[in-house]
C-alpha atoms as a PDB file:
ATOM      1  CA  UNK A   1     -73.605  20.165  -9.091  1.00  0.00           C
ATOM      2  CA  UNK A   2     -71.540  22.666  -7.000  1.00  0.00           C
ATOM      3  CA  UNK A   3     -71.537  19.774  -3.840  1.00  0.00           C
ATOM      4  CA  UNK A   4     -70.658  16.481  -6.082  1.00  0.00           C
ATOM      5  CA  UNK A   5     -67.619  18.955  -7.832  1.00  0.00           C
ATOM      6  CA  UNK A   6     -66.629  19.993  -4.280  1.00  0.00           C
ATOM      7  CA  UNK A   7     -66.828  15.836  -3.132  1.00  0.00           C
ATOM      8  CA  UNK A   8     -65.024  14.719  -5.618  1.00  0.00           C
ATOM      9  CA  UNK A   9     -62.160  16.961  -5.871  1.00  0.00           C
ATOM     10  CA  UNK A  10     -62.152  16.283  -1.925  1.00  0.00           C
ATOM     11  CA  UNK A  11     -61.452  12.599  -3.037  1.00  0.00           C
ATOM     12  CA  UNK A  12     -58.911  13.573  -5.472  1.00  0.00           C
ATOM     13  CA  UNK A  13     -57.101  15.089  -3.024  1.00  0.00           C
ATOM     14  CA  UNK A  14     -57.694  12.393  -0.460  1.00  0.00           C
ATOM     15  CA  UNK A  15     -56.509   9.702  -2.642  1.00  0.00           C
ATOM     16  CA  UNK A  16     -53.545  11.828  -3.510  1.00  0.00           C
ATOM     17  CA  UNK A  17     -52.213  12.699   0.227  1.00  0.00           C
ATOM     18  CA  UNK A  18     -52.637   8.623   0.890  1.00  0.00           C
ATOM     19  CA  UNK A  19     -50.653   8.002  -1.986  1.00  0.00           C
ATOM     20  CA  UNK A  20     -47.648  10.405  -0.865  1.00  0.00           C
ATOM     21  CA  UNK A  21     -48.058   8.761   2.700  1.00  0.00           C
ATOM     22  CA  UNK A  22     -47.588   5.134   1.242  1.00  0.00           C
ATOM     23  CA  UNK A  23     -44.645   6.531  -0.873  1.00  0.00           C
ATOM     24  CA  UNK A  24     -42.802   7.937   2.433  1.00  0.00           C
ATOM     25  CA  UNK A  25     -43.889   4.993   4.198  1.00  0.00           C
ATOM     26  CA  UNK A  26     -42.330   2.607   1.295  1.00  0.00           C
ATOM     27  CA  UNK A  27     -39.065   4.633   1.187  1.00  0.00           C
ATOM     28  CA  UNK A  28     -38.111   4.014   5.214  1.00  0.00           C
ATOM     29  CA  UNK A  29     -38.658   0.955   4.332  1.00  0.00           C
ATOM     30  CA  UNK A  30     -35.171  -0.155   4.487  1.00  0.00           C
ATOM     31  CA  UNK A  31     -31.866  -2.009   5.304  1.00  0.00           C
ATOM     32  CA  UNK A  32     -28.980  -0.813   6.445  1.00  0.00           C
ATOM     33  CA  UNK A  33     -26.037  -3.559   6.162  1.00  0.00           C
ATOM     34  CA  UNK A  34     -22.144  -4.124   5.626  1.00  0.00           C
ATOM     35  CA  UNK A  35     -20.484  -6.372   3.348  1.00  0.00           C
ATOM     36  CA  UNK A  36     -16.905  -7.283   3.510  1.00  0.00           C
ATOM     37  CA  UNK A  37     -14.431  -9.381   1.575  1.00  0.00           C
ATOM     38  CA  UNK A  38     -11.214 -11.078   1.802  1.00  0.00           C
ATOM     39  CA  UNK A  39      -8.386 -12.063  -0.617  1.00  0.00           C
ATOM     40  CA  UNK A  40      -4.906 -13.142   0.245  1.00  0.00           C
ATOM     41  CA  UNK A  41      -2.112 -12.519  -2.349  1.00  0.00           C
ATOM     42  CA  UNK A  42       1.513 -12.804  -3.255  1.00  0.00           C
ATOM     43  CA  UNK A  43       3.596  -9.524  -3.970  1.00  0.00           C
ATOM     44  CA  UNK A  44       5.080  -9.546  -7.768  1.00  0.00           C
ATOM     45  CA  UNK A  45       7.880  -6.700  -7.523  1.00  0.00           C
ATOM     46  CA  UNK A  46      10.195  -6.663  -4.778  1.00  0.00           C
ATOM     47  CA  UNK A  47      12.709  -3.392  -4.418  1.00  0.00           C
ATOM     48  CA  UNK A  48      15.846  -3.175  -2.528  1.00  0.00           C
ATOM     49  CA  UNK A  49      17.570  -0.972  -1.394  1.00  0.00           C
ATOM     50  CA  UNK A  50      21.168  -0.878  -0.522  1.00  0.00           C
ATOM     51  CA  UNK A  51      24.157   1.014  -0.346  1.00  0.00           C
ATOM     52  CA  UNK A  52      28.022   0.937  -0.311  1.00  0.00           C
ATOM     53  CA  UNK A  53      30.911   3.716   0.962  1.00  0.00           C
ATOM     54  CA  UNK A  54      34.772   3.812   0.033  1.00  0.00           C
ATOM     55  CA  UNK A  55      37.331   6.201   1.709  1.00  0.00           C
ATOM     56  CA  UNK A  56      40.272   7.689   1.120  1.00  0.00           C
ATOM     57  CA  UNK A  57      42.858  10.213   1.579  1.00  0.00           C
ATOM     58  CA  UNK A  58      41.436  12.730  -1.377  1.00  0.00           C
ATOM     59  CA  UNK A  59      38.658  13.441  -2.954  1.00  0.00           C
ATOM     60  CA  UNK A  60      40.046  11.952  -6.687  1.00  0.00           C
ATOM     61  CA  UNK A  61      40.940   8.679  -5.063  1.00  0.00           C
ATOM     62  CA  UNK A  62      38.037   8.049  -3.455  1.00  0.00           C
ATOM     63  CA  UNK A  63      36.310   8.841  -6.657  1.00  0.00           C
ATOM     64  CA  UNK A  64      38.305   6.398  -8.928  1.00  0.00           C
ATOM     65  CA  UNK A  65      37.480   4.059  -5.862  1.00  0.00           C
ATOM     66  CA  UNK A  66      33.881   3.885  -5.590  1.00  0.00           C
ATOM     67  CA  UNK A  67      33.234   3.707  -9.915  1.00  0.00           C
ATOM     68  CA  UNK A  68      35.341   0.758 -10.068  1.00  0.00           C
ATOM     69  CA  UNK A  69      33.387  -0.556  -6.685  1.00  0.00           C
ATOM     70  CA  UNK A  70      30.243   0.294  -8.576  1.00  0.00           C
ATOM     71  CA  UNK A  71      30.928  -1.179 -11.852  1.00  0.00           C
ATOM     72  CA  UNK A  72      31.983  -4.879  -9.739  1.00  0.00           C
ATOM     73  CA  UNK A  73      28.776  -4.519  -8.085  1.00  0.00           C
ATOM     74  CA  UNK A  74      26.477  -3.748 -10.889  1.00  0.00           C
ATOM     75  CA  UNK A  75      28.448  -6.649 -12.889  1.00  0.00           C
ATOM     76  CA  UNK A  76      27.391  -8.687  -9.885  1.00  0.00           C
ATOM     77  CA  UNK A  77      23.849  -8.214  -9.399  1.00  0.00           C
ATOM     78  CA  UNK A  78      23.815  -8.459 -13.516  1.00  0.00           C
ATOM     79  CA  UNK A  79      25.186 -12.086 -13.100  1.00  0.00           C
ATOM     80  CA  UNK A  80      22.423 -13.018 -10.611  1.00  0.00           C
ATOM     81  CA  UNK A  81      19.851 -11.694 -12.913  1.00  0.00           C
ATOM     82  CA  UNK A  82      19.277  -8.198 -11.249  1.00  0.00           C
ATOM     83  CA  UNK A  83      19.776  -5.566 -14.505  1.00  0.00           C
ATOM     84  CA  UNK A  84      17.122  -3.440 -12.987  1.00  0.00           C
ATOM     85  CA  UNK A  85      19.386  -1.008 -10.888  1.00  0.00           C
ATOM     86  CA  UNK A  86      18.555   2.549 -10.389  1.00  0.00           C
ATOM     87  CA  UNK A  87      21.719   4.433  -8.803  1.00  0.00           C
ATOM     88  CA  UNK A  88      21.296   7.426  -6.653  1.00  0.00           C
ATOM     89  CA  UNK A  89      23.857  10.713  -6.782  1.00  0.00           C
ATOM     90  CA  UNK A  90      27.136  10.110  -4.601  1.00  0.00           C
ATOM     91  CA  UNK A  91      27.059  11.761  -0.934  1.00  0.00           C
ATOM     92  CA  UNK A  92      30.265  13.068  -0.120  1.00  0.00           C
ATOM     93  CA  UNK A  93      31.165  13.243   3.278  1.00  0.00           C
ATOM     94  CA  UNK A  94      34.580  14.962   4.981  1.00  0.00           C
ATOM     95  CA  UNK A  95      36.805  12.586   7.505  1.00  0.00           C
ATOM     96  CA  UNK A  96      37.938  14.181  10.230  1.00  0.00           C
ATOM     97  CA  UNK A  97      39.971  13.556  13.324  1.00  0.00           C
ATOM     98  CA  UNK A  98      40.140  16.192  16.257  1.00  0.00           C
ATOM     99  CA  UNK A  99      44.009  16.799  17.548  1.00  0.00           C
ATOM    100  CA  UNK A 100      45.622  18.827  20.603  1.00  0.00           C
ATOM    101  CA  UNK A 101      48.224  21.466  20.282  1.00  0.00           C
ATOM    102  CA  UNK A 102      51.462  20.519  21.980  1.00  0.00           C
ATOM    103  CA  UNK A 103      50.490  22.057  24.796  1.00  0.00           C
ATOM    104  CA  UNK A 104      47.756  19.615  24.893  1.00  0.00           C
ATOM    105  CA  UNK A 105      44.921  22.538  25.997  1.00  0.00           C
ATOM    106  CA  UNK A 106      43.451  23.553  22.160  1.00  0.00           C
ATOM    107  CA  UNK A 107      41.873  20.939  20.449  1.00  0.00           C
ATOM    108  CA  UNK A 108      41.758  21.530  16.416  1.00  0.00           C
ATOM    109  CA  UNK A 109      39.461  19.331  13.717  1.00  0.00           C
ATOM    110  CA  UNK A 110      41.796  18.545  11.166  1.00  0.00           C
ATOM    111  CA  UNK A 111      40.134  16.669   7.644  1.00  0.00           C
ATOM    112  CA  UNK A 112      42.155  13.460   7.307  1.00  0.00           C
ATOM    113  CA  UNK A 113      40.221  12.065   3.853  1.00  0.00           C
ATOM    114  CA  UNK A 114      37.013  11.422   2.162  1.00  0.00           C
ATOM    115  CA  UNK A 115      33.881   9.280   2.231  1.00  0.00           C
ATOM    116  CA  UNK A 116      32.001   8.775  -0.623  1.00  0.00           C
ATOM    117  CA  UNK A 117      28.203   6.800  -0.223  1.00  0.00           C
ATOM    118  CA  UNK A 118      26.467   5.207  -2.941  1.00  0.00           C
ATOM    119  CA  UNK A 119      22.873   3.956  -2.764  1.00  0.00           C
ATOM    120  CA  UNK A 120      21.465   1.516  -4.853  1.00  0.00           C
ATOM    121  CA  UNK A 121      18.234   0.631  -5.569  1.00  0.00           C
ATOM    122  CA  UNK A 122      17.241  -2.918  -7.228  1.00  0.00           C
ATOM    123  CA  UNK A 123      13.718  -3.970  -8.481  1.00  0.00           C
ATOM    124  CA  UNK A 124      12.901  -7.448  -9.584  1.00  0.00           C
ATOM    125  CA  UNK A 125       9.441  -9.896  -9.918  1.00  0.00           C
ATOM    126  CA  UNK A 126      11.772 -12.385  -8.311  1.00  0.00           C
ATOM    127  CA  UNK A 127      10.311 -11.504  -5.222  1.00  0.00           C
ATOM    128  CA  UNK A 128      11.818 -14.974  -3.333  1.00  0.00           C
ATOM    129  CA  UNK A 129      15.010 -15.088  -4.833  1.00  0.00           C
ATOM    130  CA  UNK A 130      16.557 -11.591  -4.161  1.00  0.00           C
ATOM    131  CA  UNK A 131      16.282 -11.634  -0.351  1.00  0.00           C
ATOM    132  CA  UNK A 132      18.590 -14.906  -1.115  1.00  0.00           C
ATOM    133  CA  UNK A 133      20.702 -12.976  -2.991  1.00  0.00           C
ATOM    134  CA  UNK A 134      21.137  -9.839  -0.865  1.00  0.00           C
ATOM    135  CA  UNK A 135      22.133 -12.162   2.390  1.00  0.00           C
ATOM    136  CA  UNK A 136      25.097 -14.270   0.675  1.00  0.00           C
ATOM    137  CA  UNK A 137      26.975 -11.235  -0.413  1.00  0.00           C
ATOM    138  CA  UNK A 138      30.525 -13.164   0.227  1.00  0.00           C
ATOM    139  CA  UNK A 139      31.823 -12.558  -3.545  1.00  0.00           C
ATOM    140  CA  UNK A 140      31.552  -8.523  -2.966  1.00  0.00           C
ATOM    141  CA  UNK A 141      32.844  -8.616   0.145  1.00  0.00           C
ATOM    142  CA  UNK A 142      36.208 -10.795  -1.729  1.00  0.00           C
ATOM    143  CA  UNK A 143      36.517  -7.597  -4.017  1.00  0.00           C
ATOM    144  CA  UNK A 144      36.066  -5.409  -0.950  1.00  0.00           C
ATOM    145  CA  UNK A 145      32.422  -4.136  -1.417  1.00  0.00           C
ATOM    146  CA  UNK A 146      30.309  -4.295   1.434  1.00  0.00           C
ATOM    147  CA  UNK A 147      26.645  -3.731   1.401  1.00  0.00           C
ATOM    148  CA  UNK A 148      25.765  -1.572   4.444  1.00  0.00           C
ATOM    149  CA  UNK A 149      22.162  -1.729   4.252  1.00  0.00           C
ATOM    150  CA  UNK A 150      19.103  -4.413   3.446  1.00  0.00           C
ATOM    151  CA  UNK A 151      15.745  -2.608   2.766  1.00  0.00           C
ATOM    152  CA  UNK A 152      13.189  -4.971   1.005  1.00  0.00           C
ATOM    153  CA  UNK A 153       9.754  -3.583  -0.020  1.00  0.00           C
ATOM    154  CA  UNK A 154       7.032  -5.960  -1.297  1.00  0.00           C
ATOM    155  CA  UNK A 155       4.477  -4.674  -3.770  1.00  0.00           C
ATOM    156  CA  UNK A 156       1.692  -6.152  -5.491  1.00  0.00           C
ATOM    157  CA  UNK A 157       1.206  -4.411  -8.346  1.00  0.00           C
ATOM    158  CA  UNK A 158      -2.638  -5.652  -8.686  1.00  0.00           C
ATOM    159  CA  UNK A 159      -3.731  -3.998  -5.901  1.00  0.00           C
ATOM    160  CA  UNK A 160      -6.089  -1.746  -8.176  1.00  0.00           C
ATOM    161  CA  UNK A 161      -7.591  -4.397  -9.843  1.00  0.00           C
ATOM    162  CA  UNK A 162      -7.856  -6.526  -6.673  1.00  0.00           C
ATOM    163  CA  UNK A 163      -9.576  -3.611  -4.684  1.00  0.00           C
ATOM    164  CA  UNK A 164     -12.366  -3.086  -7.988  1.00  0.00           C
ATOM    165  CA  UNK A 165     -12.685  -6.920  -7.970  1.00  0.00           C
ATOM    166  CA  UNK A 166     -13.241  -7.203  -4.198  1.00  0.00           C
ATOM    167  CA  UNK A 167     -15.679  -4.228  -4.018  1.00  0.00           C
ATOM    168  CA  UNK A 168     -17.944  -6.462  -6.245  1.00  0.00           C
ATOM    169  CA  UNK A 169     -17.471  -9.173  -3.830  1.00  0.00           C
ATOM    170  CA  UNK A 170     -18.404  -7.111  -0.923  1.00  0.00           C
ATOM    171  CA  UNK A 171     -21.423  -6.141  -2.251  1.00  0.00           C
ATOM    172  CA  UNK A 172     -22.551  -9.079  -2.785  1.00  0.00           C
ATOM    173  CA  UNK A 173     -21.948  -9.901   0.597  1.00  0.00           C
ATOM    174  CA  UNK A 174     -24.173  -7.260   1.631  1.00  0.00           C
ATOM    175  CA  UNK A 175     -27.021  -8.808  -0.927  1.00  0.00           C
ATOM    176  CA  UNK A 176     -26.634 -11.907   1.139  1.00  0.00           C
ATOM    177  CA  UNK A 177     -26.789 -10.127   4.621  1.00  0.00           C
ATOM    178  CA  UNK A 178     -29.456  -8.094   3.269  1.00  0.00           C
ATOM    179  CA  UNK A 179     -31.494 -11.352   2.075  1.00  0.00           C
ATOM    180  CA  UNK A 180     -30.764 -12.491   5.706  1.00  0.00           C
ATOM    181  CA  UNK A 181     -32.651 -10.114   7.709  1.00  0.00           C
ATOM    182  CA  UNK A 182     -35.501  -9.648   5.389  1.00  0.00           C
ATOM    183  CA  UNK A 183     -36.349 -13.343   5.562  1.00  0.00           C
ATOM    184  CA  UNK A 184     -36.588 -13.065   9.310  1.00  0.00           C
ATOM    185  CA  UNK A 185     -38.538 -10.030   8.962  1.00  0.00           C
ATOM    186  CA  UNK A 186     -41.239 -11.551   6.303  1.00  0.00           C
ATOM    187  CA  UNK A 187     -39.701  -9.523   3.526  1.00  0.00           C
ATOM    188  CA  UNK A 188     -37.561  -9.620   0.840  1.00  0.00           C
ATOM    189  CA  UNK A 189     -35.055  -7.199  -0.752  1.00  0.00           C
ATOM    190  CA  UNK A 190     -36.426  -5.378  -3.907  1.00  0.00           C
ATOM    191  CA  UNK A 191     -33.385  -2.909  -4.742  1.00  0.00           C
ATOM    192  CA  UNK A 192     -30.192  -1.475  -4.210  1.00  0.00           C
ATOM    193  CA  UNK A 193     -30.686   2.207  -2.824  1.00  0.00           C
ATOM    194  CA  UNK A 194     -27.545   3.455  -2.746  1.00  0.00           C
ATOM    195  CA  UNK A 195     -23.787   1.884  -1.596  1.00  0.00           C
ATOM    196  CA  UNK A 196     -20.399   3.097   0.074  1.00  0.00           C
ATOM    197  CA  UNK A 197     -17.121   2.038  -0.138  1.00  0.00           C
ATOM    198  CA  UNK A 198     -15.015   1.956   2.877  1.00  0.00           C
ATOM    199  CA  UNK A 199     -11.321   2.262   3.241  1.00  0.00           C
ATOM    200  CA  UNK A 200      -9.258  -0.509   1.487  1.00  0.00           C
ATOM    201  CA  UNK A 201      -6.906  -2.339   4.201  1.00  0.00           C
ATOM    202  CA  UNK A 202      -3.779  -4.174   2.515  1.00  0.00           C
ATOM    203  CA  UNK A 203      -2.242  -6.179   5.886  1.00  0.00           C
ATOM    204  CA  UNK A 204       0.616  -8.771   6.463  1.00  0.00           C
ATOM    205  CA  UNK A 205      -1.326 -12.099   5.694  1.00  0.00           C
ATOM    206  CA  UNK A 206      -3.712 -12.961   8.312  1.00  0.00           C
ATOM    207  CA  UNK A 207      -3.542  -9.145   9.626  1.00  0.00           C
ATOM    208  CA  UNK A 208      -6.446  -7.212  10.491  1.00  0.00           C
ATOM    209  CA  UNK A 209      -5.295  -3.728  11.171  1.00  0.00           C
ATOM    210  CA  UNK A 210      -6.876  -1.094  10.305  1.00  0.00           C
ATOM    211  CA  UNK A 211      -6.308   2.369   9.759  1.00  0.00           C
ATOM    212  CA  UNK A 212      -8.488   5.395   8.503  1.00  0.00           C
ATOM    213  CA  UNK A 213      -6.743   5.762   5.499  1.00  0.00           C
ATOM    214  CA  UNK A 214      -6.039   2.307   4.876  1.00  0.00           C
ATOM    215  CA  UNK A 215      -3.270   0.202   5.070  1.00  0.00           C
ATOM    216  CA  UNK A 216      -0.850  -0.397   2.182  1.00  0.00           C
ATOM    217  CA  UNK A 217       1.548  -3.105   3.796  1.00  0.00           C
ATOM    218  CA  UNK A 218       4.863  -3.699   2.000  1.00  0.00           C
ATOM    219  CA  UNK A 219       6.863  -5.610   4.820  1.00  0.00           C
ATOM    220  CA  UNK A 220       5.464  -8.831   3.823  1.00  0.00           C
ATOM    221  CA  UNK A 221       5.079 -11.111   0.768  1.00  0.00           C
ATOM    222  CA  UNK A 222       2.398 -12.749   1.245  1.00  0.00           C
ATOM    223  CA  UNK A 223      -0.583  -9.886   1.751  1.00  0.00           C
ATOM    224  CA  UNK A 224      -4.387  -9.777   2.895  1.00  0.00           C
ATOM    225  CA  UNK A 225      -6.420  -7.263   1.305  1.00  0.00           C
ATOM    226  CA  UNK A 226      -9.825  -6.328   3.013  1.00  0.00           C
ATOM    227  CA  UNK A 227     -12.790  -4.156   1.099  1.00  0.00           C
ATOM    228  CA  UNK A 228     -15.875  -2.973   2.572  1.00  0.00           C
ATOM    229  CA  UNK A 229     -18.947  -1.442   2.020  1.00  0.00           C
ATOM    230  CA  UNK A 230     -21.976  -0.005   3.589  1.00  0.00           C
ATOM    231  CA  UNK A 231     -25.410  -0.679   1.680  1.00  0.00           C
ATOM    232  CA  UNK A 232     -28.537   0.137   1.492  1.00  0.00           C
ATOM    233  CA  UNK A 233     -31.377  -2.441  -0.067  1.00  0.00           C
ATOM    234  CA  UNK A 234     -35.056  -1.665   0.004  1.00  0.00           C
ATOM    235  CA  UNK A 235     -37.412  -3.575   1.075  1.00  0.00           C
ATOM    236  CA  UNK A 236     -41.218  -5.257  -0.075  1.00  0.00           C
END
């Protein structure tokens, strides 16, 4: 009795360490691949950003100057459609001009006036019509405002939903990969083991820079965003 309870807890414990064996042996069985996926887009919000000076002789001039310059502009970009205006706090900047004595040796700064900036910053979904706009400027410049400065950023607004949306895709890119090399193999995929994302790129269209903290382009209206991801698909 003492022999068939020592066999067959010795086959107990046989069957058991062949067991964890073909569990080890199942879990390196494994893919490694990488899905990607594309998707080209059109920025929705473009914001400009501009900005305008006036000078004079003192500081209350100027001032009286550059709010009747502001209201003509504002009333301007309001005709063309463009109420979304944020303005930015007046810089104030001292004119000077640097003189001799009579002597013509001792050179002295003297402050002849006043500058005063303002910036402007414009936001619109027109995202084609605005850069239009901000290049024939010829009605401003007939009321003496001059726009100094053309800064256009291009967002798309999306971009979260894209990047959730294409994460799906590239994982199902990676299903197909994954299908791929277990056929050749004489296998097939059984599950997904675990997945990474990779760094979001969001290029000029056609683009494909990358960076390691991803790209957010906003140079360009028309965009390509590329997702990634790194997957891993057992095997049977």
């Amino acid at each position: 009795m003492l022999a068939g309870l020592f066999l067959a807890t010795g086959l107990v414990l046989a069957a058991f360490l062949v067991a964890r064996a073909w569990t080890r042996l199942s879990e390196t069985n494994v893919v490694n691949v990488t899905g990607s996926a594309r998707k080209n887009v059109r920025s929705d919000l473009i914001v400009w950003r501009t900005c305008f000076h006036v000078d004079a002789a003192t500081l209350p001039a100027a001032q009286r100057q550059l709010q009747e310059q502001l209201a003509q502009a504002t009333a301007h970009l309001a005709q063309s459609g463009l109420t979304d205006v944020a303005v930015a706090p007046v810089e104030v900047q001292e004119l000077t001009v640097r003189a001799r004595d009579a002597d013509g040796e001792e050179a002295t700064v003297r402050r002849v006036g006043y500058r005063l900036l303002q910036r402007l910053e414009i936001r619109s979904t027109d995202v084609e019509r605005v850069p239009r706009l901000a290049a024939d400027t010829s009605a401003l410049i007939e009321q003496g405002i001059v726009f100094s400065a053309h800064e256009f950023q291009f967002i798309y607004t999306k971009a979260g939903e894209a990047k959730v949306e294409m994460m799906a895709e590239a994982t199902k890119d990676a299903r197909a990969r994954a299908d791929q090399i277990a056929r050749q193999g004489g296998s097939e995929v059984a599950a997904l083991r675990s997945a990474k994302m990779g760094v979001v790129q969001i290029n000029p269209l056609h683009s494909n820079a990358t960076s390691w903290e991803g790209n957010n382009d906003t140079s360009a209206l028309d965009k390509t965003i590329t997702a990634t991801v790194t997957a891993v698909f057992s095997l049977r």
